[in-house]
N, C-alpha and C. Protein backbone atom coordinates (compact mmCIF):
# COMPACT_ATOMS: atom_id res chain seq x y z
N UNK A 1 0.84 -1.19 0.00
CA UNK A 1 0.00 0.00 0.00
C UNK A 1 0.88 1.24 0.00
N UNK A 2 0.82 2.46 -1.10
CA UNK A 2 1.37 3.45 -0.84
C UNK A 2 1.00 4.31 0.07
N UNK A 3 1.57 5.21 1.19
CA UNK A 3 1.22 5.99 2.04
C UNK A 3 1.15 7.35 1.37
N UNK A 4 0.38 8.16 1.71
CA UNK A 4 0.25 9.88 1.28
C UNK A 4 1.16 10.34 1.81
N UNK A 5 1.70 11.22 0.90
CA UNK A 5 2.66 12.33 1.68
C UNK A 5 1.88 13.58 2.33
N UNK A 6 1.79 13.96 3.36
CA UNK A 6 1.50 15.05 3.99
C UNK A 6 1.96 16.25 4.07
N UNK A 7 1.60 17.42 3.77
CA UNK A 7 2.64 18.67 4.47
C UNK A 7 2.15 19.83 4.80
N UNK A 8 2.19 20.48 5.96
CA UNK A 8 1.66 21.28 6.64
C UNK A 8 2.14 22.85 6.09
N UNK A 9 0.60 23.39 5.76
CA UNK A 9 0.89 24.55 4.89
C UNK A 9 0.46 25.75 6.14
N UNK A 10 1.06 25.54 7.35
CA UNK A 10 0.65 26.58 8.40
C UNK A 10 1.59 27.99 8.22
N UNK A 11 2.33 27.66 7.05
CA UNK A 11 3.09 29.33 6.97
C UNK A 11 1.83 30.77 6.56
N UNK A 12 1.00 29.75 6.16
CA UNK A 12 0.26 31.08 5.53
C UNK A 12 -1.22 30.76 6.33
N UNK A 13 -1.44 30.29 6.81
CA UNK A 13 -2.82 30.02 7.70
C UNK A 13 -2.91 30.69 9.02
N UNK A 14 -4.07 31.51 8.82
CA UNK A 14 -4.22 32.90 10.40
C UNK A 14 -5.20 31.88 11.26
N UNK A 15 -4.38 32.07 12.04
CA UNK A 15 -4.37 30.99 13.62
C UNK A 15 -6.24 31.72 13.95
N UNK A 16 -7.18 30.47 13.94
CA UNK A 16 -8.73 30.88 14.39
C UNK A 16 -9.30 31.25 12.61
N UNK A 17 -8.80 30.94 11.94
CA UNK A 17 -9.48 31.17 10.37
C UNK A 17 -10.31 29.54 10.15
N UNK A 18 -10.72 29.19 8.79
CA UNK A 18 -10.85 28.31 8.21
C UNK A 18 -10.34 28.63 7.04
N UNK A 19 -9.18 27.50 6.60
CA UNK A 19 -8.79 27.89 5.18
C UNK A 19 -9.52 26.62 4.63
N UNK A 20 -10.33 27.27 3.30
CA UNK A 20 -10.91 25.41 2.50
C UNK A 20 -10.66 26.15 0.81
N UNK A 21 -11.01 25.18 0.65
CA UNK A 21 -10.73 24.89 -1.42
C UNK A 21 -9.58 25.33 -1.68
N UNK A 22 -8.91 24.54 -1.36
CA UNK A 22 -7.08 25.07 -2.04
C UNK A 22 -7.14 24.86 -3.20
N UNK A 23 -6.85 25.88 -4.45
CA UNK A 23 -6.55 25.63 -5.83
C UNK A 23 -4.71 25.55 -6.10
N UNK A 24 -3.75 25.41 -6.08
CA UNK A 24 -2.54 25.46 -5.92
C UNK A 24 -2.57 25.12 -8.23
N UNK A 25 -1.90 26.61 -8.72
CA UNK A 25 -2.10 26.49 -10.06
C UNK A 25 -0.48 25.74 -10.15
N UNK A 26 -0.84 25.33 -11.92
CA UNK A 26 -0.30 24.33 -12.17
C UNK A 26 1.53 24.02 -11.95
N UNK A 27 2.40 24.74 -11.21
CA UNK A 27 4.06 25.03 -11.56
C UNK A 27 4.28 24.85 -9.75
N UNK A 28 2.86 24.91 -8.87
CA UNK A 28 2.96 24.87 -7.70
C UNK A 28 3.52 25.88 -6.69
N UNK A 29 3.56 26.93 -7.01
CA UNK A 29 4.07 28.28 -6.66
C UNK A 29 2.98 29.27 -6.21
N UNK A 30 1.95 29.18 -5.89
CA UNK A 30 0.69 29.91 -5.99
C UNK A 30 -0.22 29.07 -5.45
N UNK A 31 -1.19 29.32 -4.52
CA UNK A 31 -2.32 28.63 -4.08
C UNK A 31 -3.11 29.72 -3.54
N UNK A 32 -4.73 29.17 -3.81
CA UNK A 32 -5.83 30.42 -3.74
C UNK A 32 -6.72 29.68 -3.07
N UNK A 33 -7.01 29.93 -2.09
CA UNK A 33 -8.21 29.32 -1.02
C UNK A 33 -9.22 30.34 -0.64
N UNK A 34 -10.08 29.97 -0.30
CA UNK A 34 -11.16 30.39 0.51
C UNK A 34 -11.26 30.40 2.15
N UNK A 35 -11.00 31.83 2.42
CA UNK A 35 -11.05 31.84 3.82
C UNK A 35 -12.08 32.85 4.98
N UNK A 36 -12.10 32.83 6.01
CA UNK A 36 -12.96 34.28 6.65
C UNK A 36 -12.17 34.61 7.88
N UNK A 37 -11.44 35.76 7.51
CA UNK A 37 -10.26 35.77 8.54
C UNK A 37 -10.60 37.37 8.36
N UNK A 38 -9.56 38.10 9.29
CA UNK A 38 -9.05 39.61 10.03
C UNK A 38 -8.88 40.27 8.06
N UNK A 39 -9.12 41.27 7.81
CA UNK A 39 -8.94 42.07 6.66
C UNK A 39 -9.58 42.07 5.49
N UNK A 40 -10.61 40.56 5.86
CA UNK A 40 -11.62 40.21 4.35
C UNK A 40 -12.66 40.93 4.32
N UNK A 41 -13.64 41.14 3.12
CA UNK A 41 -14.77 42.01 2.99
C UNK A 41 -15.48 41.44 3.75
N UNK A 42 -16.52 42.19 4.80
CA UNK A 42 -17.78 41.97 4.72
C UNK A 42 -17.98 40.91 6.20
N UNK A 43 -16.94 39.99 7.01
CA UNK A 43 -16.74 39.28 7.64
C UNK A 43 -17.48 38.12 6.78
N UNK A 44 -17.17 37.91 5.31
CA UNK A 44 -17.34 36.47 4.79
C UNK A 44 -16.19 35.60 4.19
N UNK A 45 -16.47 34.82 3.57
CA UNK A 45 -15.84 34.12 3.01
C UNK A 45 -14.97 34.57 2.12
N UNK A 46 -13.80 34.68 2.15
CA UNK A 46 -13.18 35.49 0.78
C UNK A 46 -12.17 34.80 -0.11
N UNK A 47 -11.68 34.97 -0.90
CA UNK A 47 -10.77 34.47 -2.21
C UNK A 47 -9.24 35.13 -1.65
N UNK A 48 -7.94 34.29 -1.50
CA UNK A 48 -7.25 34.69 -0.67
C UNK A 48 -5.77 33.89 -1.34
N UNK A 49 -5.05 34.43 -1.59
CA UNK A 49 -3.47 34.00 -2.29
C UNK A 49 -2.49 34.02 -1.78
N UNK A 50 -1.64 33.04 -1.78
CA UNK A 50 -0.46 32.66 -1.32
C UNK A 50 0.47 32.29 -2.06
N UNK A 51 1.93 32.97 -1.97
CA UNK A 51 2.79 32.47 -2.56
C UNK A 51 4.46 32.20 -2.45
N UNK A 52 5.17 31.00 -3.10
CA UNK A 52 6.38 30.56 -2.39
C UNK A 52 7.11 30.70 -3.90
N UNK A 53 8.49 31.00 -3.90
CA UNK A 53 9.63 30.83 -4.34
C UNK A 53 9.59 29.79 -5.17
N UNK A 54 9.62 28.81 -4.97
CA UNK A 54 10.08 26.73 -5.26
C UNK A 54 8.88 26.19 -4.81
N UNK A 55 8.81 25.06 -5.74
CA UNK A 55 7.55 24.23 -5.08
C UNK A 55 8.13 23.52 -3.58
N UNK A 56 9.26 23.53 -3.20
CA UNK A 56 10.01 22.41 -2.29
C UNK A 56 9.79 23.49 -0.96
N UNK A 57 9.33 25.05 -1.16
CA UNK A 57 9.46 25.68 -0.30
C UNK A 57 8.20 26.34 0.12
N UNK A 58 8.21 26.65 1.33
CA UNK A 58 6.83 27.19 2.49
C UNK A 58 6.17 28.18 2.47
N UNK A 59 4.77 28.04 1.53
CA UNK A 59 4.25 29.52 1.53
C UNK A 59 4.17 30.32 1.85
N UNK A 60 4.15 31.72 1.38
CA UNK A 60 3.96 32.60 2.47
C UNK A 60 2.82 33.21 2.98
N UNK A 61 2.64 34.47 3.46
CA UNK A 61 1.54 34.62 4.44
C UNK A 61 0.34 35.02 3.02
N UNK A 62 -0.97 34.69 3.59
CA UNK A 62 -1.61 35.09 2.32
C UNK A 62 -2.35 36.62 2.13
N UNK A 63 -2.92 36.49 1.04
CA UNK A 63 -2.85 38.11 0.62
C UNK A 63 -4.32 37.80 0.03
N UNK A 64 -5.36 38.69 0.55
CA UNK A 64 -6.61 38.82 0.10
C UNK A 64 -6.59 39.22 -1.37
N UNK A 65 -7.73 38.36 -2.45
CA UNK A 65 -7.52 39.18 -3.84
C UNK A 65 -8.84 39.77 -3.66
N UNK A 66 -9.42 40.85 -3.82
CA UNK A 66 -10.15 41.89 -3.17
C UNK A 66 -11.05 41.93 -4.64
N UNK A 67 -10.42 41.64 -5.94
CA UNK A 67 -11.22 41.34 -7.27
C UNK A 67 -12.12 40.45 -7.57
N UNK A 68 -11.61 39.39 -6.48
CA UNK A 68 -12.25 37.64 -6.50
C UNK A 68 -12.92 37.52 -5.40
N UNK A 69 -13.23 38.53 -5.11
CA UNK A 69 -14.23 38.70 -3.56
C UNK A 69 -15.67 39.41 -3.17
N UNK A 70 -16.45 39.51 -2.52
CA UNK A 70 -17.62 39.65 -2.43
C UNK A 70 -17.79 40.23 -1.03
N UNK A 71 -18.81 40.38 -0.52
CA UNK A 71 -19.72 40.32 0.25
C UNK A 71 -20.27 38.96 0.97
N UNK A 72 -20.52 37.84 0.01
CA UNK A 72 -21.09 36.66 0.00
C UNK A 72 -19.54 35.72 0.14
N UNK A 73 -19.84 34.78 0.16
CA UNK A 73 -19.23 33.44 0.06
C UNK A 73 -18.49 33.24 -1.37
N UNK A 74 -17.56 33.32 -1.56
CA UNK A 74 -16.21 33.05 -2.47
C UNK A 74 -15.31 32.17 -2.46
N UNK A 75 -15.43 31.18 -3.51
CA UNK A 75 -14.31 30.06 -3.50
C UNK A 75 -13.86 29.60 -4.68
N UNK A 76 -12.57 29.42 -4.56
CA UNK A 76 -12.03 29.36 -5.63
C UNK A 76 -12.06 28.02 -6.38
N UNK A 77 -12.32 27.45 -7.67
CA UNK A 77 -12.43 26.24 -7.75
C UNK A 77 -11.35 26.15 -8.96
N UNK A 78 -10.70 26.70 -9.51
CA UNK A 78 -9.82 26.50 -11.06
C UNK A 78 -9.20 27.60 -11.06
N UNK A 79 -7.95 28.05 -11.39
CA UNK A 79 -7.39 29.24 -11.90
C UNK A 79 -6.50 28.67 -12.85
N UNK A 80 -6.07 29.84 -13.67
CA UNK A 80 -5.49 29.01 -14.78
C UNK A 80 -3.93 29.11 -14.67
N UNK A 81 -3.06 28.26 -15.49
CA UNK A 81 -1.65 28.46 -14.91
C UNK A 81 -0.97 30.17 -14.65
N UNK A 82 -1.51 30.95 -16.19
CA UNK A 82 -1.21 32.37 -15.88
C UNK A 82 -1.97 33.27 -14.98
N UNK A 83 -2.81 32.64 -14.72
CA UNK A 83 -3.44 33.41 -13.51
C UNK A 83 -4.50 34.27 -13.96
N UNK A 84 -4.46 34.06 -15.05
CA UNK A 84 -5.52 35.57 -16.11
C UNK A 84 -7.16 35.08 -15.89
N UNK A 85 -7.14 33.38 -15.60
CA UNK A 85 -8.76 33.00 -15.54
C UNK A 85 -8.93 32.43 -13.92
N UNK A 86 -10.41 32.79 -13.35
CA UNK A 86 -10.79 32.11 -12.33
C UNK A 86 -12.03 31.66 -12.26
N UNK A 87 -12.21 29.90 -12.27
CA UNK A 87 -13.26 29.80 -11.67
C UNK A 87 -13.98 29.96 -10.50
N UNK A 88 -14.91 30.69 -9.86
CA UNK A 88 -15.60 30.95 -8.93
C UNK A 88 -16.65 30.09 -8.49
N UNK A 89 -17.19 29.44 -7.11
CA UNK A 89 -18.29 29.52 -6.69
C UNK A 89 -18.77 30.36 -5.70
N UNK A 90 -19.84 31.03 -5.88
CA UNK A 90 -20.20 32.18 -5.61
C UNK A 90 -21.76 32.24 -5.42
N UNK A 91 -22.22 32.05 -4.09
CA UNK A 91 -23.52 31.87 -3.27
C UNK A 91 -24.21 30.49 -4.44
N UNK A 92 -23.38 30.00 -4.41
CA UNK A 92 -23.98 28.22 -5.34
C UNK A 92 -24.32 28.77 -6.56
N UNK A 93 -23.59 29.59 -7.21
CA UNK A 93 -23.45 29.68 -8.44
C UNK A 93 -22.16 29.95 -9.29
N UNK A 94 -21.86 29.26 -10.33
CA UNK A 94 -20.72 28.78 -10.73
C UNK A 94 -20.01 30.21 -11.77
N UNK A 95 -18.87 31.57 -11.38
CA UNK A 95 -18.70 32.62 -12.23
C UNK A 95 -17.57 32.38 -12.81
N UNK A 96 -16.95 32.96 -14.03
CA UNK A 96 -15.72 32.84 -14.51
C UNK A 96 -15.00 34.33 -14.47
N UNK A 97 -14.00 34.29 -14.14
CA UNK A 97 -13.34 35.88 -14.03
C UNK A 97 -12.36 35.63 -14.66
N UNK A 98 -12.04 36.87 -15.50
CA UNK A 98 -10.85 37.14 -16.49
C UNK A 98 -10.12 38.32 -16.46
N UNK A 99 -9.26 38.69 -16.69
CA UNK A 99 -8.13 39.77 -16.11
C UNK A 99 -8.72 40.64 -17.58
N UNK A 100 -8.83 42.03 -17.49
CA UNK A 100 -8.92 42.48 -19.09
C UNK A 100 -7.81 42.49 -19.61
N UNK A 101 -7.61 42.58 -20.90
CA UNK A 101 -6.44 42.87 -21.70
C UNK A 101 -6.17 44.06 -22.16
């Protein structure tokens, strides 16, 4: 039986939050969760980014994206490797966000 590797991503997690839906895009350098912590809109759920150097190395603290966020409940479900697309769920409905050009 193979065992899972585990690894504790507490560099960027505010102690009394809930962090859920980790999207971590594709090069592993970047991860976007859904959290309701100290600085988010609204005291809800918000769209929230983190990022490390190397995949081998410890995220850092995360950074609200204030574009991918609401009022309501925000979670991230897909972003794309450049970062230009996001899938959203958003009060149980499914949005796509795109950076303009």
């Amino acid at each position: 039986m193979i065992s899972p590797t585990f690894a504790s991503l507490n560099a960027f997690h505010a102690l009394g939050s809930n962090d859920l839906n980790p999207v971590v895009i594709k090069n592993e350098t970047t991860i976007y969760f859904t959290s309701r912590r100290a600085g988010g809109i609204a005291d809800s759920d918000d769209v929230w980014r983190a990022e490390r150097a190397a995949k081998g190395d410890p995220f850092g603290p995360g950074h609200l994206i204030v574009e991918l966020s609401s009022e309501g409940t925000d979670q991230p479900t897909w972003v794309s490797e450049d970062e230009c697309i996001a899938v959203l769920n958003r009060a149980s409905h499914i949005y796509i966000a795109q950076r303009p050009k």
